[in-house]
C-alpha atoms as a PDB file:
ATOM      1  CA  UNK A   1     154.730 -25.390  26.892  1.00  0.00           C
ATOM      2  CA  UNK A   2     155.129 -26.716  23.377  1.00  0.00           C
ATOM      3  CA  UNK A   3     153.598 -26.244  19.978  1.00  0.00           C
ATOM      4  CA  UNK A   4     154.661 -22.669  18.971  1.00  0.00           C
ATOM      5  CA  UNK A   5     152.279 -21.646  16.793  1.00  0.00           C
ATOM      6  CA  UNK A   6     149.535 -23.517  18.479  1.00  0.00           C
ATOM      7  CA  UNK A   7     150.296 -21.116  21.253  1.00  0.00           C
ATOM      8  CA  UNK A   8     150.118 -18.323  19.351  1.00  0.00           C
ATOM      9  CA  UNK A   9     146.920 -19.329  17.381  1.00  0.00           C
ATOM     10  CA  UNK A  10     144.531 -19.565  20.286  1.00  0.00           C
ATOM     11  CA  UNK A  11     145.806 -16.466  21.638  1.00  0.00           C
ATOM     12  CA  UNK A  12     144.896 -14.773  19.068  1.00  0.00           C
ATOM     13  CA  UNK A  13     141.667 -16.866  18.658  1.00  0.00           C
ATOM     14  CA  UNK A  14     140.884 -18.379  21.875  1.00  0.00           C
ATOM     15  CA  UNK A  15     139.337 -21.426  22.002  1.00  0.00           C
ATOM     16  CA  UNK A  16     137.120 -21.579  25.153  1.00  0.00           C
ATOM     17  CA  UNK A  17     135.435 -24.503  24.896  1.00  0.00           C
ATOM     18  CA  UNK A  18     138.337 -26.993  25.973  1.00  0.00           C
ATOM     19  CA  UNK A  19     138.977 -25.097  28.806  1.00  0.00           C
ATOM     20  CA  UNK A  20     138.815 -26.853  32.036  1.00  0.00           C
ATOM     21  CA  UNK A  21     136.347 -24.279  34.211  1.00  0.00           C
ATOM     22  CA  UNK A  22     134.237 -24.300  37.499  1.00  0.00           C
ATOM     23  CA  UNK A  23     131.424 -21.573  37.538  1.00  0.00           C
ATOM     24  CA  UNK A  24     132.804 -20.083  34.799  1.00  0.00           C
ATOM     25  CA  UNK A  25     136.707 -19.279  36.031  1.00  0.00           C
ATOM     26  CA  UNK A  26     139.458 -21.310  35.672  1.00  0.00           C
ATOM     27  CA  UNK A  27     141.521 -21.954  38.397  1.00  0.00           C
ATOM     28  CA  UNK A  28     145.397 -22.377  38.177  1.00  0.00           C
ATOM     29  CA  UNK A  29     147.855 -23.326  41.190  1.00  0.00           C
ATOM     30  CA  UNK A  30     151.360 -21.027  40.866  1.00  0.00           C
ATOM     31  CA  UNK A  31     154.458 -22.865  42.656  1.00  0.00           C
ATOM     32  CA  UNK A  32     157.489 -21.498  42.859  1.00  0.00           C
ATOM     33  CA  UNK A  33     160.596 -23.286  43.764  1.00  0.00           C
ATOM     34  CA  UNK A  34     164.309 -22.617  44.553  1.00  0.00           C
ATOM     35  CA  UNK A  35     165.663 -25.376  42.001  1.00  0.00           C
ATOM     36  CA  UNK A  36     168.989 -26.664  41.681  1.00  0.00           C
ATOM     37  CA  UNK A  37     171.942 -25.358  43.532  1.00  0.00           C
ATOM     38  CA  UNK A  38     169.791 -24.156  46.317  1.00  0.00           C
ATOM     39  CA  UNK A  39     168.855 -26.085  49.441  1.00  0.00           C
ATOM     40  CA  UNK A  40     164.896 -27.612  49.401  1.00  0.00           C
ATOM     41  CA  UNK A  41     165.254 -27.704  45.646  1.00  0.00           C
ATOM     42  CA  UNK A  42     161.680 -28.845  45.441  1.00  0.00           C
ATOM     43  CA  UNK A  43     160.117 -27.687  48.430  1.00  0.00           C
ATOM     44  CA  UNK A  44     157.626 -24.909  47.008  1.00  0.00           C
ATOM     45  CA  UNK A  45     157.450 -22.264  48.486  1.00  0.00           C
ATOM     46  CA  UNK A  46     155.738 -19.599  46.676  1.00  0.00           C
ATOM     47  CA  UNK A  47     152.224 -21.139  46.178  1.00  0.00           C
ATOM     48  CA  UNK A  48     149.917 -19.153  44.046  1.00  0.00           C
ATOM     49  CA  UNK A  49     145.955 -19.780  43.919  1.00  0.00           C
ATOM     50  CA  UNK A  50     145.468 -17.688  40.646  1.00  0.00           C
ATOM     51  CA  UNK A  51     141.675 -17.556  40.020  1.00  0.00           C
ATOM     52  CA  UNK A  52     140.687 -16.016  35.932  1.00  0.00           C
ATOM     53  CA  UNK A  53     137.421 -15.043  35.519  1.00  0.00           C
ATOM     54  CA  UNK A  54     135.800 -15.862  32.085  1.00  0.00           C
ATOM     55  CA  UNK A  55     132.827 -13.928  32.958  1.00  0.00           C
ATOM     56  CA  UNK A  56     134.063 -10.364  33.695  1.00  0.00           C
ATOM     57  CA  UNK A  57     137.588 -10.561  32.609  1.00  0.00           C
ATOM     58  CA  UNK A  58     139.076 -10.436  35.844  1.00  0.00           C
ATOM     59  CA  UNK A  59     142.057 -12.315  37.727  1.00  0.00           C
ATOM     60  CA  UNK A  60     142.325 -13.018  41.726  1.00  0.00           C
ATOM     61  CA  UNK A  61     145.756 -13.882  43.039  1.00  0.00           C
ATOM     62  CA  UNK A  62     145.889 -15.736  46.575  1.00  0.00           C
ATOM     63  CA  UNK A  63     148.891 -16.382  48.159  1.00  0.00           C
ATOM     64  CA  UNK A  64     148.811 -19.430  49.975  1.00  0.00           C
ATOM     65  CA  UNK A  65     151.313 -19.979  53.344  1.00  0.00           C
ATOM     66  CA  UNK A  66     153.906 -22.846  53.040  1.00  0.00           C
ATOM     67  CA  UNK A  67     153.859 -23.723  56.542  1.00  0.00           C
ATOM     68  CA  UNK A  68     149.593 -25.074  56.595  1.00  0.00           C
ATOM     69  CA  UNK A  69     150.229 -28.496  57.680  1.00  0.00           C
ATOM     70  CA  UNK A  70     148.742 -31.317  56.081  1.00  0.00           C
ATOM     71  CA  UNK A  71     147.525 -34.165  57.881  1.00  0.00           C
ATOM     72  CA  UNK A  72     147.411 -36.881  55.445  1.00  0.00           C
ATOM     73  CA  UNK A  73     150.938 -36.187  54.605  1.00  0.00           C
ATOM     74  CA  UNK A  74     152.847 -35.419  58.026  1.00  0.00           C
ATOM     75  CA  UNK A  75     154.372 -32.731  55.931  1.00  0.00           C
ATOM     76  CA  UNK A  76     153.627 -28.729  55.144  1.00  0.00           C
ATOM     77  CA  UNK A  77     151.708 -27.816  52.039  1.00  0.00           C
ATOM     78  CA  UNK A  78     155.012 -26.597  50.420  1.00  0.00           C
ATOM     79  CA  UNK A  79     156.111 -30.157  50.661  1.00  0.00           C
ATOM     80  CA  UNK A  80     153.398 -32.005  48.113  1.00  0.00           C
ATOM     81  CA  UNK A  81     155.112 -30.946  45.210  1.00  0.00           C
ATOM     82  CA  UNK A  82     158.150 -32.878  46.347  1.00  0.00           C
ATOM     83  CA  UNK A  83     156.355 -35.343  47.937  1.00  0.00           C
ATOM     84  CA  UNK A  84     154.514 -36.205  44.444  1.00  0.00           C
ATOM     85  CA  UNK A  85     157.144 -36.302  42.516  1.00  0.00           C
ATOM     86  CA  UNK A  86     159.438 -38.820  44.877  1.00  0.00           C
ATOM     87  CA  UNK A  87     155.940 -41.378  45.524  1.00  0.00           C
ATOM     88  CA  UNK A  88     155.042 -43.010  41.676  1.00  0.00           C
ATOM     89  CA  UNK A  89     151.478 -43.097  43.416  1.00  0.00           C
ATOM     90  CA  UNK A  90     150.569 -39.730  43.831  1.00  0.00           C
ATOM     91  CA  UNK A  91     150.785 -38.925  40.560  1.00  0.00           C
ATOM     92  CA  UNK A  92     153.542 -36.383  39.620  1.00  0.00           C
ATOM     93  CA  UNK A  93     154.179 -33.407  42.064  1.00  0.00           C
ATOM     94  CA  UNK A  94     151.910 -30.817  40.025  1.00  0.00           C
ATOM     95  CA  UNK A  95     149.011 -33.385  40.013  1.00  0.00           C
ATOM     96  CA  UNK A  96     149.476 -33.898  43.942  1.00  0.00           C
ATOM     97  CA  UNK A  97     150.209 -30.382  44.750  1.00  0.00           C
ATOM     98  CA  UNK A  98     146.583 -29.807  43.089  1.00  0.00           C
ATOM     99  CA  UNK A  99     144.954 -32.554  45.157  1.00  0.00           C
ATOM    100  CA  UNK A 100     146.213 -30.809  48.534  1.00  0.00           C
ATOM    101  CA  UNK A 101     145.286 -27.070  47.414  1.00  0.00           C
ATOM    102  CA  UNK A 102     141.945 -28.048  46.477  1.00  0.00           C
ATOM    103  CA  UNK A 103     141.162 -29.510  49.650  1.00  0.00           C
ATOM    104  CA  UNK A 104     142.288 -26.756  51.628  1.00  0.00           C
ATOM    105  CA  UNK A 105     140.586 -23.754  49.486  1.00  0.00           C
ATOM    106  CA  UNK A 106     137.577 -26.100  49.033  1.00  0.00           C
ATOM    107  CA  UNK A 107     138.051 -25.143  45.096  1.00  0.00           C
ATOM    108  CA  UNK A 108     138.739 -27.446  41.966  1.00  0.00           C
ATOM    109  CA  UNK A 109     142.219 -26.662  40.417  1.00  0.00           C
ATOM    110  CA  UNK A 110     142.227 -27.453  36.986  1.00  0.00           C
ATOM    111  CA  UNK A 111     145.996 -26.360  35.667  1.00  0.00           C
ATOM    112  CA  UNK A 112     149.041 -25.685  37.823  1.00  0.00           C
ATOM    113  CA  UNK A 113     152.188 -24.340  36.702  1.00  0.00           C
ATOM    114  CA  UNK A 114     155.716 -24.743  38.739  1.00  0.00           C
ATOM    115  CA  UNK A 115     158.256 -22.020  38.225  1.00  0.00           C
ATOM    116  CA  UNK A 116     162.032 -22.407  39.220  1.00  0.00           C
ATOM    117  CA  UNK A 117     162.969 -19.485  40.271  1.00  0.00           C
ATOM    118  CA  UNK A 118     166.609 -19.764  38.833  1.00  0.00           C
ATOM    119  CA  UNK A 119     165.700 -19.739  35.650  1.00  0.00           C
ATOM    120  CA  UNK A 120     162.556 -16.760  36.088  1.00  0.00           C
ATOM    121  CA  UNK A 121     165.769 -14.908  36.440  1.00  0.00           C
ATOM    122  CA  UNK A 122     166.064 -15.161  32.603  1.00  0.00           C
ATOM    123  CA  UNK A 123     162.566 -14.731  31.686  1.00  0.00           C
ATOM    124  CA  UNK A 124     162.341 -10.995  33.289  1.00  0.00           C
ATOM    125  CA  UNK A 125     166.049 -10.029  31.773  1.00  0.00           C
ATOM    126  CA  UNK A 126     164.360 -11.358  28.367  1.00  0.00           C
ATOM    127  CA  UNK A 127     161.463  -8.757  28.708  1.00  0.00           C
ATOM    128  CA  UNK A 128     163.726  -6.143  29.929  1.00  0.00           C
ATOM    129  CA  UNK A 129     163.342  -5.910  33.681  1.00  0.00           C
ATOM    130  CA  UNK A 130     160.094  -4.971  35.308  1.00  0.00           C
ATOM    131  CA  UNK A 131     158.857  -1.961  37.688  1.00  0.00           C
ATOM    132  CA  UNK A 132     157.431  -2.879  41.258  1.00  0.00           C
ATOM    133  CA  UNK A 133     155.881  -0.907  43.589  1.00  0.00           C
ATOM    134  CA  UNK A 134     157.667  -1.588  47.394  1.00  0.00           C
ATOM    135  CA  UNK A 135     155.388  -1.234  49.781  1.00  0.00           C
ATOM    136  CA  UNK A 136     158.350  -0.620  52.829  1.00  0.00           C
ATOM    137  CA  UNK A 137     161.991  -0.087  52.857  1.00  0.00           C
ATOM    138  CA  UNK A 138     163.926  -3.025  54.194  1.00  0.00           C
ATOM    139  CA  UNK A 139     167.353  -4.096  54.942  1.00  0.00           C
ATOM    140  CA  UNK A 140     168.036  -8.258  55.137  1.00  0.00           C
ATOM    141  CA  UNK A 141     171.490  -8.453  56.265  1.00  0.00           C
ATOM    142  CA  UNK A 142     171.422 -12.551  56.051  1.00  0.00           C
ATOM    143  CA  UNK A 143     170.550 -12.727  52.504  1.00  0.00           C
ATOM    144  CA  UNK A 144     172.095 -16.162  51.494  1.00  0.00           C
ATOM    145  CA  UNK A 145     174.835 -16.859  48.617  1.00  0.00           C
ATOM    146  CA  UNK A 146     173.437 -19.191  46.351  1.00  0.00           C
ATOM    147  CA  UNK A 147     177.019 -21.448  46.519  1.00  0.00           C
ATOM    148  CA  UNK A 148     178.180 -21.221  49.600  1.00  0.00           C
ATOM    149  CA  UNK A 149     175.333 -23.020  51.977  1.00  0.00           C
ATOM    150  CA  UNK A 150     178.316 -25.362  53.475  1.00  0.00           C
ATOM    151  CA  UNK A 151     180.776 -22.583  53.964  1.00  0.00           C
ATOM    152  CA  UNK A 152     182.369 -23.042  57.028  1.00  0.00           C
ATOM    153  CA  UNK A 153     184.073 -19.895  56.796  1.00  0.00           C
ATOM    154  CA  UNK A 154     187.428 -20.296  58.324  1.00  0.00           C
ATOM    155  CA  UNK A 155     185.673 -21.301  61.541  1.00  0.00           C
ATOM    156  CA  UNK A 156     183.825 -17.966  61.825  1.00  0.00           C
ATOM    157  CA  UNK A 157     180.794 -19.725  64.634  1.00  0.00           C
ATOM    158  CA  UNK A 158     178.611 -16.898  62.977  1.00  0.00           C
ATOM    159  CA  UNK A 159     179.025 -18.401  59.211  1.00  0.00           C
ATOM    160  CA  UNK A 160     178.878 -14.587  58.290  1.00  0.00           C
ATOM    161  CA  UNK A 161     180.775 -15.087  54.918  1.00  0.00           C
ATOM    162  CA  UNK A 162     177.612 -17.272  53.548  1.00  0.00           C
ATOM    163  CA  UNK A 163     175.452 -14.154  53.560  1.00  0.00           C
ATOM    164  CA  UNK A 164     175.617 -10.728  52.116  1.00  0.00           C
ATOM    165  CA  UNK A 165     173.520  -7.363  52.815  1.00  0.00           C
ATOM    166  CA  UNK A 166     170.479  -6.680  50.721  1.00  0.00           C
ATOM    167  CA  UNK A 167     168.254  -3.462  50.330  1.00  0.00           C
ATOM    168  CA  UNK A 168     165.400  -2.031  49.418  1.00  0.00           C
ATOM    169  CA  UNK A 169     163.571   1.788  49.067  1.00  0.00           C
ATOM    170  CA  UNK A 170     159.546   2.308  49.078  1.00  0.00           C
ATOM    171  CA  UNK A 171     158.536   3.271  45.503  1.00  0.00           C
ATOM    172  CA  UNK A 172     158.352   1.981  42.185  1.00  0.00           C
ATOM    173  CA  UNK A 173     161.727   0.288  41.272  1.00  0.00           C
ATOM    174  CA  UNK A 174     163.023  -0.710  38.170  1.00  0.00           C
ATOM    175  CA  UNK A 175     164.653  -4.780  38.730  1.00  0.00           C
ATOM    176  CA  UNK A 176     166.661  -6.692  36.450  1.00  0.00           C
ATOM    177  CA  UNK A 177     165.819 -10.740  36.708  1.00  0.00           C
ATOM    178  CA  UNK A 178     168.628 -10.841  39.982  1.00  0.00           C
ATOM    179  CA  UNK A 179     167.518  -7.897  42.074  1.00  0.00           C
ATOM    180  CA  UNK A 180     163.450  -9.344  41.183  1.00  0.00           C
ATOM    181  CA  UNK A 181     164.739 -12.618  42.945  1.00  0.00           C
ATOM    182  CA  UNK A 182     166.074 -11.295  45.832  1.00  0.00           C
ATOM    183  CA  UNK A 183     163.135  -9.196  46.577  1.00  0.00           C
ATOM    184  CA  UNK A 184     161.333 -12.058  46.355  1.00  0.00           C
ATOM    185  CA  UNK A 185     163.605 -14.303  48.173  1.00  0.00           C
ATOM    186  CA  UNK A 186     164.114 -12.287  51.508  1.00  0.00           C
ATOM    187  CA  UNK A 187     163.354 -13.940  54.578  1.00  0.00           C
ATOM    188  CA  UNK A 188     165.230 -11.609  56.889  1.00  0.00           C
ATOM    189  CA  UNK A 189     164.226  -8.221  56.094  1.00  0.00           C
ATOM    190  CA  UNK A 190     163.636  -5.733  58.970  1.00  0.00           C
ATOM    191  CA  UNK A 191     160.517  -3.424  58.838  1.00  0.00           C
ATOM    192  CA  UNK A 192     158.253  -6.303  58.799  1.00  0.00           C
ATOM    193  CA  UNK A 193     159.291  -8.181  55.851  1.00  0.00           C
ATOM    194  CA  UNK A 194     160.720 -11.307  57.523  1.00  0.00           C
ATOM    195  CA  UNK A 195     157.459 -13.081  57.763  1.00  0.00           C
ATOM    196  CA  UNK A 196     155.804 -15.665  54.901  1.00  0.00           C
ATOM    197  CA  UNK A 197     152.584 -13.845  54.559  1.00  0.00           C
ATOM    198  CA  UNK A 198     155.224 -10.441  53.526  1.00  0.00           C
ATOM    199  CA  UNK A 199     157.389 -12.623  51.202  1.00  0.00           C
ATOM    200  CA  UNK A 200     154.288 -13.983  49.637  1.00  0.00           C
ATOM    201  CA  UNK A 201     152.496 -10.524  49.210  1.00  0.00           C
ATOM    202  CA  UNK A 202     156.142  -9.416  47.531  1.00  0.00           C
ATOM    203  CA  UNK A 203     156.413 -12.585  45.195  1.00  0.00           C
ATOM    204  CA  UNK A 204     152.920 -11.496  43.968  1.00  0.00           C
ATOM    205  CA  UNK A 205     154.255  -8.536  42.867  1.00  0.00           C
ATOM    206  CA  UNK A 206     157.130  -9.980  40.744  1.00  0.00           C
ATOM    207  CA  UNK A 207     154.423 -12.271  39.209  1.00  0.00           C
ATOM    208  CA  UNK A 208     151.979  -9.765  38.634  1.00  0.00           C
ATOM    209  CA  UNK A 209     154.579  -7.442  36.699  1.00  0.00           C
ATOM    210  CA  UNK A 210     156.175 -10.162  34.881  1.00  0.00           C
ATOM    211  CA  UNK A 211     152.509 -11.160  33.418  1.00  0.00           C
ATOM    212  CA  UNK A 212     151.831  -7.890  32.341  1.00  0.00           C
ATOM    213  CA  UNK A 213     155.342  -7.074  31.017  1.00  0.00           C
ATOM    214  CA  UNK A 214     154.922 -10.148  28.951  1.00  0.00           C
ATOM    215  CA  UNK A 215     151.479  -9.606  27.897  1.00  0.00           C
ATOM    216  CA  UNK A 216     152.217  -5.898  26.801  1.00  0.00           C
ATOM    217  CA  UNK A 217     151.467  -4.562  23.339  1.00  0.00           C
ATOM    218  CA  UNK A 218     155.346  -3.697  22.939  1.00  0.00           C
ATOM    219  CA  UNK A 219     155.862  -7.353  23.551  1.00  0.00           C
ATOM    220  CA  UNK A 220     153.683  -8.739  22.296  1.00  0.00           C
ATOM    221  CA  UNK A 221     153.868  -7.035  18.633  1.00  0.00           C
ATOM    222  CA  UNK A 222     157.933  -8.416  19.143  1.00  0.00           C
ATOM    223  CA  UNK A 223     157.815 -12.168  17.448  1.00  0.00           C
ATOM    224  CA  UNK A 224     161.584 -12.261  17.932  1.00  0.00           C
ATOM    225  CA  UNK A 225     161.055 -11.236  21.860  1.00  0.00           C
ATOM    226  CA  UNK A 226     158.125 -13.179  22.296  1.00  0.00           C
ATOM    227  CA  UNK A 227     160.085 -16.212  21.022  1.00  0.00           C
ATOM    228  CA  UNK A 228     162.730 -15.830  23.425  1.00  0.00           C
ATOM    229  CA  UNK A 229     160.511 -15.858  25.858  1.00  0.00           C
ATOM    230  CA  UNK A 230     158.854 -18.623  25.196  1.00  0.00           C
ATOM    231  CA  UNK A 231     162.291 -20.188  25.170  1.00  0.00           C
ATOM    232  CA  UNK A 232     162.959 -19.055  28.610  1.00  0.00           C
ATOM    233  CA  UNK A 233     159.481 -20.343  29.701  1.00  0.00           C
ATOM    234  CA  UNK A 234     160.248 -23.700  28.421  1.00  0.00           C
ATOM    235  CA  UNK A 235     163.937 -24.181  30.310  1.00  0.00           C
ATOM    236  CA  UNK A 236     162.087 -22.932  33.704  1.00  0.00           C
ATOM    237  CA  UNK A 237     158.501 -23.547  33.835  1.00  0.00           C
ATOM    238  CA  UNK A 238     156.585 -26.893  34.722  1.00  0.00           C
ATOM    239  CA  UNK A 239     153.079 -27.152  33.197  1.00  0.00           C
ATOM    240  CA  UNK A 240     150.243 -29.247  32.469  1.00  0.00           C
ATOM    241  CA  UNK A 241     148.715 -26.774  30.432  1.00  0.00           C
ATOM    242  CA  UNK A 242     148.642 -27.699  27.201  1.00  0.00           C
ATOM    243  CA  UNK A 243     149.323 -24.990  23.812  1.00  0.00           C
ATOM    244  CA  UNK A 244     145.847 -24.452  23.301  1.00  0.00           C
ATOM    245  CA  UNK A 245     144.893 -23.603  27.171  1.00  0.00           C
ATOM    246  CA  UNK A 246     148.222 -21.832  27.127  1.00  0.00           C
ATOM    247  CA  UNK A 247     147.403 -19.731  24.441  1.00  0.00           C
ATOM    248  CA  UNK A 248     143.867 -18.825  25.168  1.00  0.00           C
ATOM    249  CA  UNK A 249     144.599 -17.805  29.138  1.00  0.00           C
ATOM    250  CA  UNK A 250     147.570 -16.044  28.056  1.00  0.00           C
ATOM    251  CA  UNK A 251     144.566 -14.101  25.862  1.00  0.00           C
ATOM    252  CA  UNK A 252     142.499 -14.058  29.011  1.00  0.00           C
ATOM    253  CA  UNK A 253     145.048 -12.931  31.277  1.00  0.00           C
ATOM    254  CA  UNK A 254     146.056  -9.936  28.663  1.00  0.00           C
ATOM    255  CA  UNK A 255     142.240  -8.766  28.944  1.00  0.00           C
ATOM    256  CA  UNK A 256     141.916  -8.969  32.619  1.00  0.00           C
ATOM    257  CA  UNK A 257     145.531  -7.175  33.323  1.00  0.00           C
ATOM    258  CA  UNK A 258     143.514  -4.167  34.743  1.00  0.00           C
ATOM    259  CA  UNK A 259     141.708  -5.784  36.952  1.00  0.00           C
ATOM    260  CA  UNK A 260     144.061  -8.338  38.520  1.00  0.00           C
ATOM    261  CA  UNK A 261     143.279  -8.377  42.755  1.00  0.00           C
ATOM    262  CA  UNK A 262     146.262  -9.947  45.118  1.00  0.00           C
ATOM    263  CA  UNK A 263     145.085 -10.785  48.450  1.00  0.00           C
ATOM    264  CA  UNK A 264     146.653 -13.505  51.053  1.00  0.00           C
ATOM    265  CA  UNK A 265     145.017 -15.013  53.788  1.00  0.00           C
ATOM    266  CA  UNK A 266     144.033 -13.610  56.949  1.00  0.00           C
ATOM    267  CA  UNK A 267     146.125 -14.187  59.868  1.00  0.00           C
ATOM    268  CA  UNK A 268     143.217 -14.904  62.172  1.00  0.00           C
ATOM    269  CA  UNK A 269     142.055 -18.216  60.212  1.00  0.00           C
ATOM    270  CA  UNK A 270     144.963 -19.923  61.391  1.00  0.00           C
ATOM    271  CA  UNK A 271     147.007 -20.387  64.495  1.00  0.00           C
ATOM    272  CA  UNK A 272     150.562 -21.551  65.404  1.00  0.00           C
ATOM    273  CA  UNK A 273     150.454 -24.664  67.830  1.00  0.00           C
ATOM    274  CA  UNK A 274     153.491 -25.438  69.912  1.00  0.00           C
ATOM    275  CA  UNK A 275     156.590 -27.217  68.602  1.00  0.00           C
ATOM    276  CA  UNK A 276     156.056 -30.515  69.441  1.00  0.00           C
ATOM    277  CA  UNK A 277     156.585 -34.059  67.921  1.00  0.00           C
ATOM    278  CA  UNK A 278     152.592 -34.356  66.724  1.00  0.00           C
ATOM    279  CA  UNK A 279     154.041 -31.603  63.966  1.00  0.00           C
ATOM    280  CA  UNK A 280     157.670 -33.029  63.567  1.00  0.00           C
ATOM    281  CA  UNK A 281     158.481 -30.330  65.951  1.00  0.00           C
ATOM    282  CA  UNK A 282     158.470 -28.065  63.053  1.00  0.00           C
ATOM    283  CA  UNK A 283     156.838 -24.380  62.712  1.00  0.00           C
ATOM    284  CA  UNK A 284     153.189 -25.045  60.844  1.00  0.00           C
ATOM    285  CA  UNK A 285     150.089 -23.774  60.818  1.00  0.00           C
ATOM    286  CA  UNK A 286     147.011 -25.279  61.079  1.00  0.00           C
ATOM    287  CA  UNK A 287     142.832 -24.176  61.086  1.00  0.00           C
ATOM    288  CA  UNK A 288     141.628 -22.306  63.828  1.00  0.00           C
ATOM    289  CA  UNK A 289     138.586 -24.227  64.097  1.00  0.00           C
ATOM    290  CA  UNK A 290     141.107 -27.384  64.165  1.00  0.00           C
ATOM    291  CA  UNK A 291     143.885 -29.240  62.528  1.00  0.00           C
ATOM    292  CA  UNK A 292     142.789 -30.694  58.883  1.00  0.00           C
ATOM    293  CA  UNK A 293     139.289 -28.892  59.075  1.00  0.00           C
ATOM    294  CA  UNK A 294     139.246 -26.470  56.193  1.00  0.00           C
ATOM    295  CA  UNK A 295     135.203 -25.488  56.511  1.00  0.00           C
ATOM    296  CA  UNK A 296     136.220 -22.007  57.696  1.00  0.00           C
ATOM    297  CA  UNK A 297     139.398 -21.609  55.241  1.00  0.00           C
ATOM    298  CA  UNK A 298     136.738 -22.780  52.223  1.00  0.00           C
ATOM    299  CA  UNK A 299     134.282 -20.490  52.779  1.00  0.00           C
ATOM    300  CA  UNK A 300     136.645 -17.564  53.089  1.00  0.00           C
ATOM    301  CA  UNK A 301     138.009 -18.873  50.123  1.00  0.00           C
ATOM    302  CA  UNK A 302     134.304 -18.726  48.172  1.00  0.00           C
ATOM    303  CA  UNK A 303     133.901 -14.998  49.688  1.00  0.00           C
ATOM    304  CA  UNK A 304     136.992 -13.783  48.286  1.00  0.00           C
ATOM    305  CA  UNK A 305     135.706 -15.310  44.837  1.00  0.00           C
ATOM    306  CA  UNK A 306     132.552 -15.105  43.985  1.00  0.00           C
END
């Protein structure tokens, strides 16, 4: 996320013609992960599919399940990040992470950008907090303490001194960088909210109003703000987007904040075989026309699109 005022150039003249685009939108993979300190520090698993229109100035976000397993890999799709990083011959966890996203949405991915979601913390206190709508009230009463994963707790068999109460009203809430994480870090929440396609529909939210926080004219017309958070980018975001492409779909982005769509998959594509050893005896998904065929996941995919 280098070159400063290369950034800001092509945003304020974007330069189009470097972009890397299929049919005319440009199609950017969005991985969150927990990062140091926190257990699965590279497991991702926020995935993103952010689709940006050049052609009508629009922006489709698709949230993307961690637990679709992946064949080739014996592992979940929240794994290839990790799993491309650790193997020299995948090369790099965002180029690998691309590879297995593409083949499952049937789409080319041309950037991808990996957020840890410690340091996001910093980015949304830098552009002073953000408003998101909550969809339900929910309680999560096992909301872990980052620090305290191997707390035995004076022998308490319940480990109830490793979590702590979190809650949340319906309506438009005003979060500081902390309260944005846990919202988008609950797992346990009553009221629906303790399953991965409700935790992914919530950590669109946070990314929606953090892009248009950042990309608003107060912010924007703030060199001094904009700086730091460019600085805040740079000690929490992993990118192969370069300053120009940077600059130019930061530009893009600003002109399509109005007419930004989140959806997430529907649950009927996919179904939840037993626990057995053929998955690691782990909780996955998989096709429901099959395990590794993606024809039906593709074409929903295209439909959502185009």
């Amino acid at each position: 996320m280098g070159g400063y005022q290369e950034v800001v150039k092509s945003f304020l003249f974007p330069q189009y013609s470097g972009i890397k685009s299929e049919n005319g939108r440009v199609n950017i993979l969005i991985l969150g992960k927990s990062g140091k300190g926190h257990e699965g520090a590279d497991l991702t698993d926020t995935m993103i599919f952010a689709s940006l229109s050049l052609k009508d100035h629009s922006a489709t976000l698709i949230s993307i399940p961690r637990d679709i397993w992946i064949p080739e890999i014996r592992a979940k799709v929240n794994s290839a990040y990790y799993w491309g990083n650790i193997q020299s011959e995948r090369g790099g966890g965002l180029n690998f992470a691309k590879q297995i996203v593409a083949k499952v949405t049937g789409r080319t991915v041309s950037y991808a950008l990996s957020i840890d979601f410690s340091g996001f913390q910093g980015i949304i206190d830098t552009i002073g907090g953000i408003d998101v709508s909550i969809d339900n009230s929910f309680t999560d009463t096992k909301y872990p303490i980052a620090g305290r994963e191997d707390d035995n707790c004076g022998g308490d068999p319940t480990f109830a001194c490793r979590y702590e109460t979190i809650h949340f009203n319906k309506g438009v809430t005003r979060m500081d960088g902390a309260t944005a994480l846990e919202f988008a870090r609950s797992r346990e929440g009553d009221n629906g909210e303790n399953t991965d396609f409700a935790r992914s529909v919530r950590q669109q939210k946070i990314i929606s109003a953090v892009s248009k926080k950042s990309l608003s004219f107060g912010t924007i017309i703030n060199p001094i703000k904009d700086y730091k958070i460019l600085l805040a980018v740079k000690s929490s975001v992993e990118t192969d987007l370069d300053p120009v492409a940077t600059g130019t779909l930061a530009k893009t982005v600003l002109v399509s904040r109005n007419n930004i769509k989140s959806q997430t998959f529907p649950t009927d594509l996919f179904i939840n075989p037993p626990i057995t050893s053929v998955y690691d005896r782990q909780y996955v998904l998989i096709p429901m026309i099959g395990n590794g065929k993606w024809e039906e996941i593709n074409r929903w995919f295209t439909n959502a699109l185009d």
